[in-house]
PDB file of N, CA and C in Angstrom:
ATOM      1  N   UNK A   1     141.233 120.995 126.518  1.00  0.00           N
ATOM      2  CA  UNK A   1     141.234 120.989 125.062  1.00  0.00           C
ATOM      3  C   UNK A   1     139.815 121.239 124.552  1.00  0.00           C
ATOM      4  N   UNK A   2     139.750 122.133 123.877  1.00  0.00           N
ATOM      5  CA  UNK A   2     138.439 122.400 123.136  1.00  0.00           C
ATOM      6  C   UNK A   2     137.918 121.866 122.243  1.00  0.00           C
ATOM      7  N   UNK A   3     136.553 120.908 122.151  1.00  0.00           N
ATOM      8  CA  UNK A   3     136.496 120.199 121.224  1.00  0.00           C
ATOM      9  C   UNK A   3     135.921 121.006 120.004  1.00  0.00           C
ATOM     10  N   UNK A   4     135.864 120.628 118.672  1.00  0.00           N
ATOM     11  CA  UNK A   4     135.191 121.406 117.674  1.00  0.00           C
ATOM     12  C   UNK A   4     133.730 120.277 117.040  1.00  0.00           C
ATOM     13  N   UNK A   5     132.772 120.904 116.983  1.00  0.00           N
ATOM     14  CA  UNK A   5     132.135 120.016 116.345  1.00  0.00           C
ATOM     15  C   UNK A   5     131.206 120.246 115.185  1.00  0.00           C
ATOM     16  N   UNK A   6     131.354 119.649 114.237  1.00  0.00           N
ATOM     17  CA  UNK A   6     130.578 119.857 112.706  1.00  0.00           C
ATOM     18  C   UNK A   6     128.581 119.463 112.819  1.00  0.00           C
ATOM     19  N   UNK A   7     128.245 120.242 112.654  1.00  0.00           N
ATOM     20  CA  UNK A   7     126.776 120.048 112.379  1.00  0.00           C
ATOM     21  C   UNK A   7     125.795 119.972 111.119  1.00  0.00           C
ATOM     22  N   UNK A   8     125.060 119.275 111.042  1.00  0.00           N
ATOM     23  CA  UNK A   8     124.484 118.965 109.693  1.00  0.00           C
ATOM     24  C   UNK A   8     122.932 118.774 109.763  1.00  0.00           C
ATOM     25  N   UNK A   9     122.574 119.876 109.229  1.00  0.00           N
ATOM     26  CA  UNK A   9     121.184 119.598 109.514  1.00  0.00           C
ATOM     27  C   UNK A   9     120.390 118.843 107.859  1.00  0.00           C
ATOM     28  N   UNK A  10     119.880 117.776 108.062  1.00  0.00           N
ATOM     29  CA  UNK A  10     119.328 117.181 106.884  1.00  0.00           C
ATOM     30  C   UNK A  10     117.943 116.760 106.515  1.00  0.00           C
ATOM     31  N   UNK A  11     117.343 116.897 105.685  1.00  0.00           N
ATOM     32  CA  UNK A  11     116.037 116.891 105.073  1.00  0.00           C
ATOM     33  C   UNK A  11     116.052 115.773 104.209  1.00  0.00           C
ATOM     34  N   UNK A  12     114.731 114.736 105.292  1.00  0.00           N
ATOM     35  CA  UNK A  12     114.411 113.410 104.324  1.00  0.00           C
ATOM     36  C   UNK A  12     113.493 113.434 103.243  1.00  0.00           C
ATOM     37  N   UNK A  13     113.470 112.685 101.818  1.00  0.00           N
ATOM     38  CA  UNK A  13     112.882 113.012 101.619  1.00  0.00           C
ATOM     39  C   UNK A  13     111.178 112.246 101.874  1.00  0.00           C
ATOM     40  N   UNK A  14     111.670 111.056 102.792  1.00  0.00           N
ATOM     41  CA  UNK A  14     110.052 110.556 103.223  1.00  0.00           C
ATOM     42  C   UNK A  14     110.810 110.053 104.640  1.00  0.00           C
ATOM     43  N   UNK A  15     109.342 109.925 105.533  1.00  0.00           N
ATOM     44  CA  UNK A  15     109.533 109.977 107.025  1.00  0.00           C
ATOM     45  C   UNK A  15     110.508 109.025 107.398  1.00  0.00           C
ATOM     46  N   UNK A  16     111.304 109.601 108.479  1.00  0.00           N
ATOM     47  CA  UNK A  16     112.429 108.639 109.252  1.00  0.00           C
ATOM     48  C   UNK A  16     111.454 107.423 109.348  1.00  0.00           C
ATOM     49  N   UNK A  17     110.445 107.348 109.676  1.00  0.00           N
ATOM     50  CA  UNK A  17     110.143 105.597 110.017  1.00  0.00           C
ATOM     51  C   UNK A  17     110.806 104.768 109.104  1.00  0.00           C
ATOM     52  N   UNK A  18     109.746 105.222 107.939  1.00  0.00           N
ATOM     53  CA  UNK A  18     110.358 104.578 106.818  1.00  0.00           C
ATOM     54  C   UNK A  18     111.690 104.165 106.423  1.00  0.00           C
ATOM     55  N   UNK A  19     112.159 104.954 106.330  1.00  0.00           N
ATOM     56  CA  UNK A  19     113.911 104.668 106.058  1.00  0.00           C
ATOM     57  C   UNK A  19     114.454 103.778 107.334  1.00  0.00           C
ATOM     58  N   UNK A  20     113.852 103.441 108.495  1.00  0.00           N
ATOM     59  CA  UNK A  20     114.325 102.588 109.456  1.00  0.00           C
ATOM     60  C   UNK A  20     113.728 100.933 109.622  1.00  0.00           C
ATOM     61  N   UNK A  21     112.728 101.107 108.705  1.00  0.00           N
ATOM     62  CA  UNK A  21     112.200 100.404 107.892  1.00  0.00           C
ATOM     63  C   UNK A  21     112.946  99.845 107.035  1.00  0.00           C
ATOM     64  N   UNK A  22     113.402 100.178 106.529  1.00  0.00           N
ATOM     65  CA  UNK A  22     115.104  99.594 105.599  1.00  0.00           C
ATOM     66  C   UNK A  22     116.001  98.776 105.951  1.00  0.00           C
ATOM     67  N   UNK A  23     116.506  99.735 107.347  1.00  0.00           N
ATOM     68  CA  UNK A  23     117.180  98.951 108.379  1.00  0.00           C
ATOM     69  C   UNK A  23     116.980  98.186 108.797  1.00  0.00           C
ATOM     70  N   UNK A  24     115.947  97.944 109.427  1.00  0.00           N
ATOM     71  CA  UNK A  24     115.087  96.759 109.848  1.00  0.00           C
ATOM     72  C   UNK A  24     115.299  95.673 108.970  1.00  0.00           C
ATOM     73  N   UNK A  25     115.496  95.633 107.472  1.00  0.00           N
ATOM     74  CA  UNK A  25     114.775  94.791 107.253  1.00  0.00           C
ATOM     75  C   UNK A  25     116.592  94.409 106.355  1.00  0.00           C
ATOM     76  N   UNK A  26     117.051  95.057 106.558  1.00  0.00           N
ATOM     77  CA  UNK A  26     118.694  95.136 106.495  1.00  0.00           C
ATOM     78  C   UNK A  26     119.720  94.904 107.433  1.00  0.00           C
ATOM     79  N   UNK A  27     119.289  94.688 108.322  1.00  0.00           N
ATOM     80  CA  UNK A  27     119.843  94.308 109.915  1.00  0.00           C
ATOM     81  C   UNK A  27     121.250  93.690 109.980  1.00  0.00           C
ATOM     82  N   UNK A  28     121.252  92.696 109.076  1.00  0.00           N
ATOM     83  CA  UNK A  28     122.822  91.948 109.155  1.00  0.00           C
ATOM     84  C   UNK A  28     123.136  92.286 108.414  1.00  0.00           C
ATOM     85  N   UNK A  29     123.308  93.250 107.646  1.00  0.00           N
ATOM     86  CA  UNK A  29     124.114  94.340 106.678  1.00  0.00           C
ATOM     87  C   UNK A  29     124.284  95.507 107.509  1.00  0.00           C
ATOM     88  N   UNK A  30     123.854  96.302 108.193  1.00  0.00           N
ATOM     89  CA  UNK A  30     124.317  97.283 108.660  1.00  0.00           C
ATOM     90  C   UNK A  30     124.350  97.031 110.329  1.00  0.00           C
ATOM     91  N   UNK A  31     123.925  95.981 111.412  1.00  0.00           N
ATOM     92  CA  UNK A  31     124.151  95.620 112.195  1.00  0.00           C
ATOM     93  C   UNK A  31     123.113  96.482 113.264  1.00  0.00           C
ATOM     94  N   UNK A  32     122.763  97.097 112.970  1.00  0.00           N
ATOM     95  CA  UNK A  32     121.406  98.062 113.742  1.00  0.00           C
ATOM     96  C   UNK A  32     120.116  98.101 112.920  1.00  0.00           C
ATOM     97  N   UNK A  33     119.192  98.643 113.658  1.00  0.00           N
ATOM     98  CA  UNK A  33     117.814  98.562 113.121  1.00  0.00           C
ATOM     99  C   UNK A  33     117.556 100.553 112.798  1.00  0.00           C
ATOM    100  N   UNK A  34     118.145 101.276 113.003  1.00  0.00           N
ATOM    101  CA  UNK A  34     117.540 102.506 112.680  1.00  0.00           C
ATOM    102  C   UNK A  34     118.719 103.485 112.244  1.00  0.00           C
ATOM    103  N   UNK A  35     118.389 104.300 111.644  1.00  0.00           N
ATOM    104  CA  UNK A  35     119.586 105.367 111.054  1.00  0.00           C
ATOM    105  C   UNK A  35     119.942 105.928 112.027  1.00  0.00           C
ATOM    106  N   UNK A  36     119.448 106.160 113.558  1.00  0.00           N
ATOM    107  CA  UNK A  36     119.741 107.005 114.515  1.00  0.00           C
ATOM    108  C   UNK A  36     121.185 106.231 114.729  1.00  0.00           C
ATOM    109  N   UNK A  37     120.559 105.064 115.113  1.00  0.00           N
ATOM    110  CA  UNK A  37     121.593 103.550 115.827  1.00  0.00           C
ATOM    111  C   UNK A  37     123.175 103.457 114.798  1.00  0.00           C
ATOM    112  N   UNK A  38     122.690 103.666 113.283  1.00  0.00           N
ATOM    113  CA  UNK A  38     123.802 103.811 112.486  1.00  0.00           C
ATOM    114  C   UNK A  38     124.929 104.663 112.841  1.00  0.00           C
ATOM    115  N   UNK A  39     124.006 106.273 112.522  1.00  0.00           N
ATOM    116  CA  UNK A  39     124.994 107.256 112.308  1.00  0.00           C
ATOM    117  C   UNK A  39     125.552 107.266 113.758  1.00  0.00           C
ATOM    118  N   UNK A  40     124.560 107.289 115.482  1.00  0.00           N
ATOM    119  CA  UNK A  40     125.731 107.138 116.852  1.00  0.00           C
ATOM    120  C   UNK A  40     126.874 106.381 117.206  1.00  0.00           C
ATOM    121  N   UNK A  41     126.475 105.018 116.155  1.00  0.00           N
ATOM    122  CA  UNK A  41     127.485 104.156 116.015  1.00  0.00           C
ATOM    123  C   UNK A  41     129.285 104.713 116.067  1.00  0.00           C
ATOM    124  N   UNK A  42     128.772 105.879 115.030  1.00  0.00           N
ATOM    125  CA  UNK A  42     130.131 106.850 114.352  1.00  0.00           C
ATOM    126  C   UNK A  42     131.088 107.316 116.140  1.00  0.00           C
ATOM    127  N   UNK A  43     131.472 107.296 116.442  1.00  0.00           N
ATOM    128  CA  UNK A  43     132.679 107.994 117.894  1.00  0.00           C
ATOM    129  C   UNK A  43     132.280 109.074 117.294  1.00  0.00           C
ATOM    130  N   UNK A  44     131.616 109.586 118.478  1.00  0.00           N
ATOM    131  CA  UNK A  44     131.553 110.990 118.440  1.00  0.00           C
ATOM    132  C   UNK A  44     130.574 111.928 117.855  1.00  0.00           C
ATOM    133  N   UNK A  45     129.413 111.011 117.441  1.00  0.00           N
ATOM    134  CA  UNK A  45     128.681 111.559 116.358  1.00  0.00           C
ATOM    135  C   UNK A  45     126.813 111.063 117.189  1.00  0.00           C
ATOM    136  N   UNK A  46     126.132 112.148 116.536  1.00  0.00           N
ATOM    137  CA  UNK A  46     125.068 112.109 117.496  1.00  0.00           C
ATOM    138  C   UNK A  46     123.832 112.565 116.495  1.00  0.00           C
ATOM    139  N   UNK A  47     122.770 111.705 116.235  1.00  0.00           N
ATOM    140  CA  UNK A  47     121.652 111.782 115.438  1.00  0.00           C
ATOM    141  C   UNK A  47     120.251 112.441 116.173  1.00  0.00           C
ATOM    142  N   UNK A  48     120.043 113.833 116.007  1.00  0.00           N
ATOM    143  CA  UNK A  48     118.959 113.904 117.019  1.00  0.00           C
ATOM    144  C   UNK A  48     117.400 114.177 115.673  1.00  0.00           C
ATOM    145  N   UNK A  49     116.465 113.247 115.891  1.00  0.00           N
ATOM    146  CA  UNK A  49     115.682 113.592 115.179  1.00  0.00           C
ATOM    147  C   UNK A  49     114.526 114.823 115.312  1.00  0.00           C
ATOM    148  N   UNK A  50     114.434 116.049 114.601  1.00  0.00           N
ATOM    149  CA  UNK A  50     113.731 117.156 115.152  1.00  0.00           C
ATOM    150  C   UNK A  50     112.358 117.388 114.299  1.00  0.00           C
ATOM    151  N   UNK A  51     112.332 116.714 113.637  1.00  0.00           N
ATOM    152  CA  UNK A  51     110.768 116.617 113.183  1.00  0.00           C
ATOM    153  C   UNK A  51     110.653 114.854 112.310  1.00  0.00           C
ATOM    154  N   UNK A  52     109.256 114.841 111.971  1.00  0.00           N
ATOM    155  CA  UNK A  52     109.221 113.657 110.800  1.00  0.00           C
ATOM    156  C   UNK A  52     110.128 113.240 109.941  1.00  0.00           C
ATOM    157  N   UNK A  53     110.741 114.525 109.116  1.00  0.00           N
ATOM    158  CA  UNK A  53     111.553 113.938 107.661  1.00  0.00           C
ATOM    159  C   UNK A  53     113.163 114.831 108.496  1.00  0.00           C
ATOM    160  N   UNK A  54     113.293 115.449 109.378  1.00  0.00           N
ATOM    161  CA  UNK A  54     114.344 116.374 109.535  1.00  0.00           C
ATOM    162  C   UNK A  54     115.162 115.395 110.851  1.00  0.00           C
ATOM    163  N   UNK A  55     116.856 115.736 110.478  1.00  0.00           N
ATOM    164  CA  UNK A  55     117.520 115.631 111.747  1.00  0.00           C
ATOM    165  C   UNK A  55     118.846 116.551 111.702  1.00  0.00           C
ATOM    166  N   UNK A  56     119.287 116.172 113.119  1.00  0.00           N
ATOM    167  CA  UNK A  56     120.666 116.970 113.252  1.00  0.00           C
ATOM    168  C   UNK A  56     121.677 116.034 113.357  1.00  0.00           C
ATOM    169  N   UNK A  57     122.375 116.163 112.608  1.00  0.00           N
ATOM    170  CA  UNK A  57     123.643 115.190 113.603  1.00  0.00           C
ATOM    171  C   UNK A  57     125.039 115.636 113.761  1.00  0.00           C
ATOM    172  N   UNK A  58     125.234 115.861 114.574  1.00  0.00           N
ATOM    173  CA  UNK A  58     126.543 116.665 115.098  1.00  0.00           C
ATOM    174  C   UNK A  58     127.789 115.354 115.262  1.00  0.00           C
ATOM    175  N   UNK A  59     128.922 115.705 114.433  1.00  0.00           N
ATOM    176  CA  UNK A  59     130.131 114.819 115.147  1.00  0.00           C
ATOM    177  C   UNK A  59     131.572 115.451 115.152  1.00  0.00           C
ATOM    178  N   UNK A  60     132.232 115.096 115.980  1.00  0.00           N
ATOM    179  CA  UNK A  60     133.454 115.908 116.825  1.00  0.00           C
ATOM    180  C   UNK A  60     134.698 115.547 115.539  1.00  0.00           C
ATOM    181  N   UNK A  61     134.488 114.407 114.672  1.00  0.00           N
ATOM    182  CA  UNK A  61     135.611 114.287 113.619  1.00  0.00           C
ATOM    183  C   UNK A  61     135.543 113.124 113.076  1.00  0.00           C
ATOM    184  N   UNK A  62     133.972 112.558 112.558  1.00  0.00           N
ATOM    185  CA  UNK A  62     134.165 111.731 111.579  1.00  0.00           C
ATOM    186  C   UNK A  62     132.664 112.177 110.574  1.00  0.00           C
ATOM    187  N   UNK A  63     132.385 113.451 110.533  1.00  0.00           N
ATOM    188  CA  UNK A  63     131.303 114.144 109.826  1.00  0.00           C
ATOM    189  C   UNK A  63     131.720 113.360 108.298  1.00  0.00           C
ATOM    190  N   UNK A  64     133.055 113.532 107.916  1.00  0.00           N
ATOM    191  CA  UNK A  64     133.181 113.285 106.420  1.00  0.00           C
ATOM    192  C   UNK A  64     132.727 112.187 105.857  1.00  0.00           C
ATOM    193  N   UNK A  65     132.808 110.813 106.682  1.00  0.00           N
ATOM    194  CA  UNK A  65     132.546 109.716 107.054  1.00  0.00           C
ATOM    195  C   UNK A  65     131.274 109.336 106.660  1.00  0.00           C
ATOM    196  N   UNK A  66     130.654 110.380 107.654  1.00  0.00           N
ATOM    197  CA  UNK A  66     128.888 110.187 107.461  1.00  0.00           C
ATOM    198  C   UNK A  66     128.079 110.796 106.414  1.00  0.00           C
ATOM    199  N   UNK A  67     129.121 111.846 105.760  1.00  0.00           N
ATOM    200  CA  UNK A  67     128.465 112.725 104.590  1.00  0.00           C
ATOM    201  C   UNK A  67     128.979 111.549 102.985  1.00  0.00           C
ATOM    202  N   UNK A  68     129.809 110.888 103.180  1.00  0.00           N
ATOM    203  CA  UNK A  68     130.523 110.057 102.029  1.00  0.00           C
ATOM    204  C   UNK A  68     128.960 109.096 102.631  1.00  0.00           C
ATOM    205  N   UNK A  69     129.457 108.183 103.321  1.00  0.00           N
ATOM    206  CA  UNK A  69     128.212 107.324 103.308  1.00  0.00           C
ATOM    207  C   UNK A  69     126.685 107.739 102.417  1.00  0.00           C
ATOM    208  N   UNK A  70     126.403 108.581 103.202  1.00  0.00           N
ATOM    209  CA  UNK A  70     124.686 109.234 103.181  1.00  0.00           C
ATOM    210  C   UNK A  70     124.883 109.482 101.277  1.00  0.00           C
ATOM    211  N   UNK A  71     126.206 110.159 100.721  1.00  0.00           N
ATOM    212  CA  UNK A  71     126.201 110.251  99.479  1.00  0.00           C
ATOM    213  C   UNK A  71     126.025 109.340  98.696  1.00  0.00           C
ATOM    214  N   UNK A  72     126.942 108.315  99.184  1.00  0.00           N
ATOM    215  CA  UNK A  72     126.789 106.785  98.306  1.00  0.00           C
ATOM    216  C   UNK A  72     125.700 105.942  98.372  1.00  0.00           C
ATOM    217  N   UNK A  73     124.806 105.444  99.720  1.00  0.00           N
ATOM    218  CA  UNK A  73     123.965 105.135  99.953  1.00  0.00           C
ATOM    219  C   UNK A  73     122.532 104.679 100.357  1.00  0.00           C
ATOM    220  N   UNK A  74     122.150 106.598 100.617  1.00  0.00           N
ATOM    221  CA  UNK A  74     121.186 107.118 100.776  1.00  0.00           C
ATOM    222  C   UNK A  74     120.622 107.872  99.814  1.00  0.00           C
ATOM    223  N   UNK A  75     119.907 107.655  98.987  1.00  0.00           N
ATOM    224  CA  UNK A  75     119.366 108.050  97.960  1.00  0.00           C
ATOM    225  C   UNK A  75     118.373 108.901  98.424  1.00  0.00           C
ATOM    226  N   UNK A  76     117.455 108.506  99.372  1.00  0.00           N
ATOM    227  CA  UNK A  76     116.546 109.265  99.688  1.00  0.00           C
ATOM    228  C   UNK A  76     116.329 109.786 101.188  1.00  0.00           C
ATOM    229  N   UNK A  77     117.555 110.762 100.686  1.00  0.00           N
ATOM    230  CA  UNK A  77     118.350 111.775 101.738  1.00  0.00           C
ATOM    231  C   UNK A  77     118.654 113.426 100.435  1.00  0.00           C
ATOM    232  N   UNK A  78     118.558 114.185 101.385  1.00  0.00           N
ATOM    233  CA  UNK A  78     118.707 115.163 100.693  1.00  0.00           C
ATOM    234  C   UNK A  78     119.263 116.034 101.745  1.00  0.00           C
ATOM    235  N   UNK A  79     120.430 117.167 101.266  1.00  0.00           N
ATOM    236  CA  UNK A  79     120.766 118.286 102.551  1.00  0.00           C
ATOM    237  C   UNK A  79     120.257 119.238 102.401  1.00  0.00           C
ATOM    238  N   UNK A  80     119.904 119.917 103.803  1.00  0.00           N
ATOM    239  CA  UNK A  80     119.273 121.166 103.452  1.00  0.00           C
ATOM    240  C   UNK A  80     120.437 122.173 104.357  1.00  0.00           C
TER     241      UNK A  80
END
């Protein structure tokens, strides 16, 4: 069976530290310390960070999931 998988490349608008920095300090609200740890959380879904403010994250079928989230709760997230 061939899997299909959705890719998303996204532009922060200040450095991943920072925003994991959030997490951190949000820990028993979202149960991880970094957005990487969040979004892998997802089955199937994979956060690769490719520069300072940029990542990829590829997932096999819960992309919508992670794009509703990032809409509602990431303010300082932007797509490129």
């Amino acid at each position: 069976m061939e899997k299909n998988y959705e890719t998303l490349r996204i532009t922060f608008n200040k450095p991943l530290t920072e925003i994991d920095k959030e997490f951190e300090e949000e820990k028993e609200m979202f149960g991880v310390e970094s957005l990487k740890e969040f979004i892998d959380g997802y089955e199937s879904s994979r956060f690769t960070q490719i520069s300072e403010t940029e990542a990829i994250i590829t997932s096999e079928y819960n992309m919508n999931h992670i794009v509703d989230w990032i809409e509602r709760f990431a303010e300082d997230m932007v797509f490129s």
